[in-house]
N, C-alpha and C. Protein backbone atom coordinates (compact mmCIF):
# COMPACT_ATOMS: atom_id res chain seq x y z
N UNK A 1 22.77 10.91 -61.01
CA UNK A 1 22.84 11.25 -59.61
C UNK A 1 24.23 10.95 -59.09
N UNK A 2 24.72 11.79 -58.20
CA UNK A 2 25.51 11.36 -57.64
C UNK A 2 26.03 10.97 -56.61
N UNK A 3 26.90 10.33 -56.05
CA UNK A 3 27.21 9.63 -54.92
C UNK A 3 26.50 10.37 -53.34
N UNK A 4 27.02 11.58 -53.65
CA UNK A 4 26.41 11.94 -52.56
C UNK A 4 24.57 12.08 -52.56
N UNK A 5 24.28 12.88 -53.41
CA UNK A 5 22.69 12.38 -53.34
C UNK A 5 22.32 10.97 -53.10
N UNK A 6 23.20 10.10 -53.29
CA UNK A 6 22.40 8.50 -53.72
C UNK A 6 22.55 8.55 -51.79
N UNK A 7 24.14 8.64 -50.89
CA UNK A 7 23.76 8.73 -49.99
C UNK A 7 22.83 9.19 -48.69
N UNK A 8 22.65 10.27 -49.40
CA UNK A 8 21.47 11.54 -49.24
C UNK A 8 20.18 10.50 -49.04
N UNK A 9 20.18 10.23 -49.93
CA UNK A 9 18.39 9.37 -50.12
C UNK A 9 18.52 8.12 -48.69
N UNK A 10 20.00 7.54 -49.10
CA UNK A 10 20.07 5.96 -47.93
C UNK A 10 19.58 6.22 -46.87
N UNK A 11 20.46 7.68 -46.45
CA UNK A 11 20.28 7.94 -45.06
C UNK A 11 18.83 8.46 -44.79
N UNK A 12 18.04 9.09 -45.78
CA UNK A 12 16.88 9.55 -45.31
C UNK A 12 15.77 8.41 -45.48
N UNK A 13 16.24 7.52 -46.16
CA UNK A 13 15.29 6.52 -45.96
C UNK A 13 15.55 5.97 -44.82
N UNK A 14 16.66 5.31 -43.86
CA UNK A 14 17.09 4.32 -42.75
C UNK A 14 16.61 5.77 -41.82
N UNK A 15 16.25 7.12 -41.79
CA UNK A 15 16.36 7.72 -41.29
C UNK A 15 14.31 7.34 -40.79
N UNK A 16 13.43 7.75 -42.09
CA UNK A 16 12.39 7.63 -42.41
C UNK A 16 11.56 6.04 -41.92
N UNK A 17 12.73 5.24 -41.80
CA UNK A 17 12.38 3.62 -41.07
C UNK A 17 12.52 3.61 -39.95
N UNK A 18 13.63 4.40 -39.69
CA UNK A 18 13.51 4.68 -38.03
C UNK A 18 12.35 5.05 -37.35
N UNK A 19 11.73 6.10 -37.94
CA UNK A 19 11.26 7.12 -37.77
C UNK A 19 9.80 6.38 -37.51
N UNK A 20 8.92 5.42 -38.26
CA UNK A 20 8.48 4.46 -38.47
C UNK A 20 8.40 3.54 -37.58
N UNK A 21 9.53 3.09 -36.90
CA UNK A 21 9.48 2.36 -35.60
C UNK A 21 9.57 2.62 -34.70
N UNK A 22 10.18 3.74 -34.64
CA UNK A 22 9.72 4.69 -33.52
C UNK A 22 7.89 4.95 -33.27
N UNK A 23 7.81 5.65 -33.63
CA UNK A 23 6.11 5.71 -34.32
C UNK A 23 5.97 4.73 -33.52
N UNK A 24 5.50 3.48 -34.20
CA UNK A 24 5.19 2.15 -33.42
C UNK A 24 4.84 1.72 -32.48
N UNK A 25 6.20 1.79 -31.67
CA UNK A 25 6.91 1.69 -30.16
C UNK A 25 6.00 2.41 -29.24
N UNK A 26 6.04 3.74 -29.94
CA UNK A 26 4.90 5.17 -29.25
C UNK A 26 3.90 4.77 -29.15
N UNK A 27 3.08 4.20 -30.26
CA UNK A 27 1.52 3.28 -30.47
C UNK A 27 1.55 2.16 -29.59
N UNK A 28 2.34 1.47 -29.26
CA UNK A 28 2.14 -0.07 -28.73
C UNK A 28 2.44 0.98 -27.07
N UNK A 29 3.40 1.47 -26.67
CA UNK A 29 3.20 2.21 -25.28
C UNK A 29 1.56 2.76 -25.09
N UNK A 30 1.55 3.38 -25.93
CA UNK A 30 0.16 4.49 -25.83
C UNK A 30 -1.33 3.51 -25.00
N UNK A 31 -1.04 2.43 -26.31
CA UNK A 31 -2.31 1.47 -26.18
C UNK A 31 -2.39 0.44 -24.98
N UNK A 32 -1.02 0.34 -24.48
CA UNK A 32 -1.04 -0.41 -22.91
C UNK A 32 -0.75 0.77 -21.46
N UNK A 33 -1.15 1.61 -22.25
CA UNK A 33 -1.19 2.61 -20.81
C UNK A 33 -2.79 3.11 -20.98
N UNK A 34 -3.59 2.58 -21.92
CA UNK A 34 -4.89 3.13 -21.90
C UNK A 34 -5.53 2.48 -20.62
N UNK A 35 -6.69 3.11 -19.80
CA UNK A 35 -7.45 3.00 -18.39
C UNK A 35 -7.82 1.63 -18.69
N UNK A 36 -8.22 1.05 -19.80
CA UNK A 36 -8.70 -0.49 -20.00
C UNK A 36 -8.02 -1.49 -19.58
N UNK A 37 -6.57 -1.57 -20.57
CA UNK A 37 -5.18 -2.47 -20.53
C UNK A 37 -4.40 -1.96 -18.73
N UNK A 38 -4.66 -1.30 -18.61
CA UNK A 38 -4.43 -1.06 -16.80
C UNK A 38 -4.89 -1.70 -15.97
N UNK A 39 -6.40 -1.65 -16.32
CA UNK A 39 -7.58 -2.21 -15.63
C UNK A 39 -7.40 -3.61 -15.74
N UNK A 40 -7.07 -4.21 -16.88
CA UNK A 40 -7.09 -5.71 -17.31
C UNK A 40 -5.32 -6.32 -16.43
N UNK A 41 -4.72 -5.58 -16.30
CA UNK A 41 -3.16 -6.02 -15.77
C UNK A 41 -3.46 -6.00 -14.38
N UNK A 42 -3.90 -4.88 -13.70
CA UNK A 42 -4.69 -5.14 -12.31
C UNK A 42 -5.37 -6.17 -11.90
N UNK A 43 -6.10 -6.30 -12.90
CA UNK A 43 -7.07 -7.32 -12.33
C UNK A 43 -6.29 -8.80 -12.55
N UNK A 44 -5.70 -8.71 -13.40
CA UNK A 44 -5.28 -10.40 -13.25
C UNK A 44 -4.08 -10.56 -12.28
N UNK A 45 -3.25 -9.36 -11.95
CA UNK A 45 -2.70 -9.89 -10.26
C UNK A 45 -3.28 -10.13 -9.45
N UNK A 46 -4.51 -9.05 -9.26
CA UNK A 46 -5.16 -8.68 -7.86
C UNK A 46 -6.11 -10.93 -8.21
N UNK A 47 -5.90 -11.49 -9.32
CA UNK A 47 -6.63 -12.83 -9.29
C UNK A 47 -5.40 -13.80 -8.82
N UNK A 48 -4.10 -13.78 -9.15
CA UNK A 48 -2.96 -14.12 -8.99
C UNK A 48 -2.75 -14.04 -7.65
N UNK A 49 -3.26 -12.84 -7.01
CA UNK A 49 -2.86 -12.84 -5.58
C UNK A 49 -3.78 -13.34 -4.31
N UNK A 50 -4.69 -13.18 -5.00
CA UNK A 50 -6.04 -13.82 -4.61
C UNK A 50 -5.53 -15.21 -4.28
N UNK A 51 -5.69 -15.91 -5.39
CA UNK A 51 -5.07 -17.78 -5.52
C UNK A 51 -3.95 -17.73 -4.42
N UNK A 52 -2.84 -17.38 -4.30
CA UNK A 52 -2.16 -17.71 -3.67
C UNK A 52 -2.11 -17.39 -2.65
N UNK A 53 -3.38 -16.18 -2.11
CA UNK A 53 -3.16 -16.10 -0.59
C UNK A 53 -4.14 -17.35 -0.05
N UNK A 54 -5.11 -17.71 -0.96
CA UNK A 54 -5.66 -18.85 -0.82
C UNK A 54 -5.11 -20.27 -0.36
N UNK A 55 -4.23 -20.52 -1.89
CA UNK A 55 -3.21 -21.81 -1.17
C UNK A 55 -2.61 -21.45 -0.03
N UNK A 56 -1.45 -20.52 0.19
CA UNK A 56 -1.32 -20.42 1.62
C UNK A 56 -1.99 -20.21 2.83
N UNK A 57 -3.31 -20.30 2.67
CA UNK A 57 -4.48 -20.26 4.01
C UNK A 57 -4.53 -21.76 3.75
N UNK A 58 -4.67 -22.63 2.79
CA UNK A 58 -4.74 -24.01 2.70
C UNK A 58 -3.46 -24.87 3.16
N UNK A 59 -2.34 -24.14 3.05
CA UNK A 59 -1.17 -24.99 3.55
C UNK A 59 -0.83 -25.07 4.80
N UNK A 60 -1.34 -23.78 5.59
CA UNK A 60 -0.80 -23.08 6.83
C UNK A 60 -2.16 -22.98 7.65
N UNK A 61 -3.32 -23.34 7.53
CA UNK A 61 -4.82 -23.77 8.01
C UNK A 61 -4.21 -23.67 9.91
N UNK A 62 -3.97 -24.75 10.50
CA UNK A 62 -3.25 -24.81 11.52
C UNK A 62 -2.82 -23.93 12.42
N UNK A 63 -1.80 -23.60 11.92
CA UNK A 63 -0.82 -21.90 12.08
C UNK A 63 -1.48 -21.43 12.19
N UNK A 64 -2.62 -20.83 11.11
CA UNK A 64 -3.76 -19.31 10.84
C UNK A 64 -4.44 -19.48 12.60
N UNK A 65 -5.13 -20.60 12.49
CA UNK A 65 -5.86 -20.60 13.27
C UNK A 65 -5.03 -20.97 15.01
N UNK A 66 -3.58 -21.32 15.13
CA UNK A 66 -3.29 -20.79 16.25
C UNK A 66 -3.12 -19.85 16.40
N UNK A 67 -2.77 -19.06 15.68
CA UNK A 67 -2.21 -17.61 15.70
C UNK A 67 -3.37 -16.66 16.02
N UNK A 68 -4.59 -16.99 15.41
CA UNK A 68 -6.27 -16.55 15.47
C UNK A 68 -6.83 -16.67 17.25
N UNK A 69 -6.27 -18.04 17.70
CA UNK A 69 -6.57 -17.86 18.98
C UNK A 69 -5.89 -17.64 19.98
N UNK A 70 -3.88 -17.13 19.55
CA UNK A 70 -3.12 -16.56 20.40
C UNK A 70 -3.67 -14.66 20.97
N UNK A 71 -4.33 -14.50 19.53
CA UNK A 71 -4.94 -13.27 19.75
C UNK A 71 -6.02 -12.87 20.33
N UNK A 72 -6.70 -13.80 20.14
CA UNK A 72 -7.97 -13.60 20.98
C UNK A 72 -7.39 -14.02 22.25
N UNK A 73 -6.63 -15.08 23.14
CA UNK A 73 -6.39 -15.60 24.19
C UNK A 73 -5.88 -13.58 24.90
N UNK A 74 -4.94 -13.66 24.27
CA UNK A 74 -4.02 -11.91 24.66
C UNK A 74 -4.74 -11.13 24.53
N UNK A 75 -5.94 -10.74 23.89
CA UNK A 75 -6.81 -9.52 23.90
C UNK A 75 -7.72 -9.19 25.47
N UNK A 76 -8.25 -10.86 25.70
CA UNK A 76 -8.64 -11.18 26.64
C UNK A 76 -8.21 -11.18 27.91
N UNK A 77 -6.79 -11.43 28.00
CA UNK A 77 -6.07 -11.09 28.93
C UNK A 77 -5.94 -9.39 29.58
N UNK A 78 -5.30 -8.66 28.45
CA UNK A 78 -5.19 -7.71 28.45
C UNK A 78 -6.91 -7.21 28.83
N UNK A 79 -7.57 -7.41 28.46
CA UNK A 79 -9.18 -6.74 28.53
C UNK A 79 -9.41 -7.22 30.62
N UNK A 80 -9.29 -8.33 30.86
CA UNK A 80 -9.29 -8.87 32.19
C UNK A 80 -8.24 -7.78 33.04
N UNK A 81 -6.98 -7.68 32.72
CA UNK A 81 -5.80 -6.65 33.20
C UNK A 81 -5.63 -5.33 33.52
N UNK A 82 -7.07 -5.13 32.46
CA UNK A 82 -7.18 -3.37 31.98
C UNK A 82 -6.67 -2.52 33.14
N UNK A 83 -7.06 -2.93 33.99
CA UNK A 83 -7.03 -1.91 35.41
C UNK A 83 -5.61 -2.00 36.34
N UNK A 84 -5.33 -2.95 36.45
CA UNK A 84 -3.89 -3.08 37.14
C UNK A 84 -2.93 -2.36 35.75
N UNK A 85 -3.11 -2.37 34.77
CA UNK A 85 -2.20 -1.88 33.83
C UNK A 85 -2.02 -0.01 33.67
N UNK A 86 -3.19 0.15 34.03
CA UNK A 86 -4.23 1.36 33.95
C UNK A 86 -3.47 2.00 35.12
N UNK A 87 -3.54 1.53 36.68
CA UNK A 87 -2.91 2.29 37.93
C UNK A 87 -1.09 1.73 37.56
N UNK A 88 -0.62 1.14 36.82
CA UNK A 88 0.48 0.92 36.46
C UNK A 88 1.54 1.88 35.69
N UNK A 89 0.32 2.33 34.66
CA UNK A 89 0.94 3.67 33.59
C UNK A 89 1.02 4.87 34.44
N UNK A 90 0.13 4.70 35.03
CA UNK A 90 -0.39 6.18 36.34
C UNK A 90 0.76 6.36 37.20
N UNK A 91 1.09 5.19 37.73
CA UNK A 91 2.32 5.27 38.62
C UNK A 91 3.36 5.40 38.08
N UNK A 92 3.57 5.03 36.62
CA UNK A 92 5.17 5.22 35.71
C UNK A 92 5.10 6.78 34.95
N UNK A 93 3.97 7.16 34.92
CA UNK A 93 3.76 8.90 34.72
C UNK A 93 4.18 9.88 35.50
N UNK A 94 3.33 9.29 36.93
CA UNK A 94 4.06 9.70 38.52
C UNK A 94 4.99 9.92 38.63
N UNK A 95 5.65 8.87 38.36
CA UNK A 95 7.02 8.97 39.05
C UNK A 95 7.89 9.01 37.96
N UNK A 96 7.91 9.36 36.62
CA UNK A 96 8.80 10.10 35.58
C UNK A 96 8.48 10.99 34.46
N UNK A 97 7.43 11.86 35.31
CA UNK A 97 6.64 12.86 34.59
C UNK A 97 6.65 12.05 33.11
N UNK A 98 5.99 11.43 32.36
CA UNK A 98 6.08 10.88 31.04
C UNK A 98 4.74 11.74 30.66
N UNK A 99 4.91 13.18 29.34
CA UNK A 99 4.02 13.05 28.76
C UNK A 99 3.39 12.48 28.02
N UNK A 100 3.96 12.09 27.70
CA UNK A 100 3.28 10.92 26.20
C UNK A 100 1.92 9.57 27.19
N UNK A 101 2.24 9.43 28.18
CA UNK A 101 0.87 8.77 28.93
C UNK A 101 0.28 9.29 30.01
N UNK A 102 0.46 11.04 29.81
CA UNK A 102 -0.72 11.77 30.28
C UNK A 102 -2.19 11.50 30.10
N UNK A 103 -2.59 11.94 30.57
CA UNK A 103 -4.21 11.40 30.32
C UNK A 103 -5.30 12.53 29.92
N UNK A 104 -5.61 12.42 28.96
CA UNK A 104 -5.93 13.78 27.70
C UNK A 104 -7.42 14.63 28.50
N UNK A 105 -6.70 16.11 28.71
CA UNK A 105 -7.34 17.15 29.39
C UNK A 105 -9.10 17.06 28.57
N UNK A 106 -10.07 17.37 29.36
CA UNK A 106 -11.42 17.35 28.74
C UNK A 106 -11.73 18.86 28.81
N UNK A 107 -11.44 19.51 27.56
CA UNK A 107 -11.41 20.88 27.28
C UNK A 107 -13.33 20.94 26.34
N UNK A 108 -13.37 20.18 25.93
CA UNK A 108 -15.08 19.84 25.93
C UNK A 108 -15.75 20.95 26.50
N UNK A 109 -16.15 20.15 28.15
CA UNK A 109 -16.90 20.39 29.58
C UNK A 109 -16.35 22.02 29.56
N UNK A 110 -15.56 22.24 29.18
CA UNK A 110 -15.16 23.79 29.95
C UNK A 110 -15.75 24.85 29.02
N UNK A 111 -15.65 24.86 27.60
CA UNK A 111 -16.06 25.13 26.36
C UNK A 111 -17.78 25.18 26.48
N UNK A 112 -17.98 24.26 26.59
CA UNK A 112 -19.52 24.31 26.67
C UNK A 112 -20.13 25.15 27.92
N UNK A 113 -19.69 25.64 28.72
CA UNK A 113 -19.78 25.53 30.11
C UNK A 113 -19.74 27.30 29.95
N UNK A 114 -18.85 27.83 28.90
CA UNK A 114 -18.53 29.55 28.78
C UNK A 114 -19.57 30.06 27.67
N UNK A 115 -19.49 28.77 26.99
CA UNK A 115 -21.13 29.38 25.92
C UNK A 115 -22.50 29.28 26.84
N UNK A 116 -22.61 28.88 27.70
CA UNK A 116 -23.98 29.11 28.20
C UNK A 116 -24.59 30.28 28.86
């Protein structure tokens, strides 16, 4: 044989090993993109994230729960307000034509009213 065949063969073998680990690479991708190994990577963040929104409800207990009754305190407010806020928008509509806090036409009543 000669030199060049002997190279001939080197390269088609390092060529054929490549080729081989390539392969592989393809198999080990393939098998962690299957619906299972997805399912199993999901789930152990969605447990990861779990725990730690946990500890931080345990560290911040306090906080949560001022913050829990800054909202309820302001909902309440606002719910008590409704009406002075209500002739408030009315009058800032008034007086700068604002569509955007028009007050939505009841095309309903009129509709029903031509089918009868």
């Amino acid at each position: 044989m000669g030199s060049r065949e002997q190279q001939l063969e080197q390269v088609r073998a390092m060529r054929d090993a490549a080729h081989a680990i390539f392969r592989a690479d393809v198999d080990i991708v393939r098998s962690s993109l299957k619906p299972a190994a997805l399912a199993d990577r999901a789930g152990g963040k969605v447990a990861d994230l779990t725990k730690a929104a946990g500890e931080t409800v345990q560290r911040h207990s306090g906080a949560l729960m001022g913050g829990a009754a800054a909202l309820a305190v302001g909902g309440a407010l606002l719910w008590l307000a409704r009406d002075p806020l209500g002739k408030a928008l009315t009058t800032l509509r008034e007086k700068f034509g604002m569509a955007a806090l028009a007050e939505p036409e009841d095309t309903d009543g009129e509709q029903e009213e031509e089918t009868r």
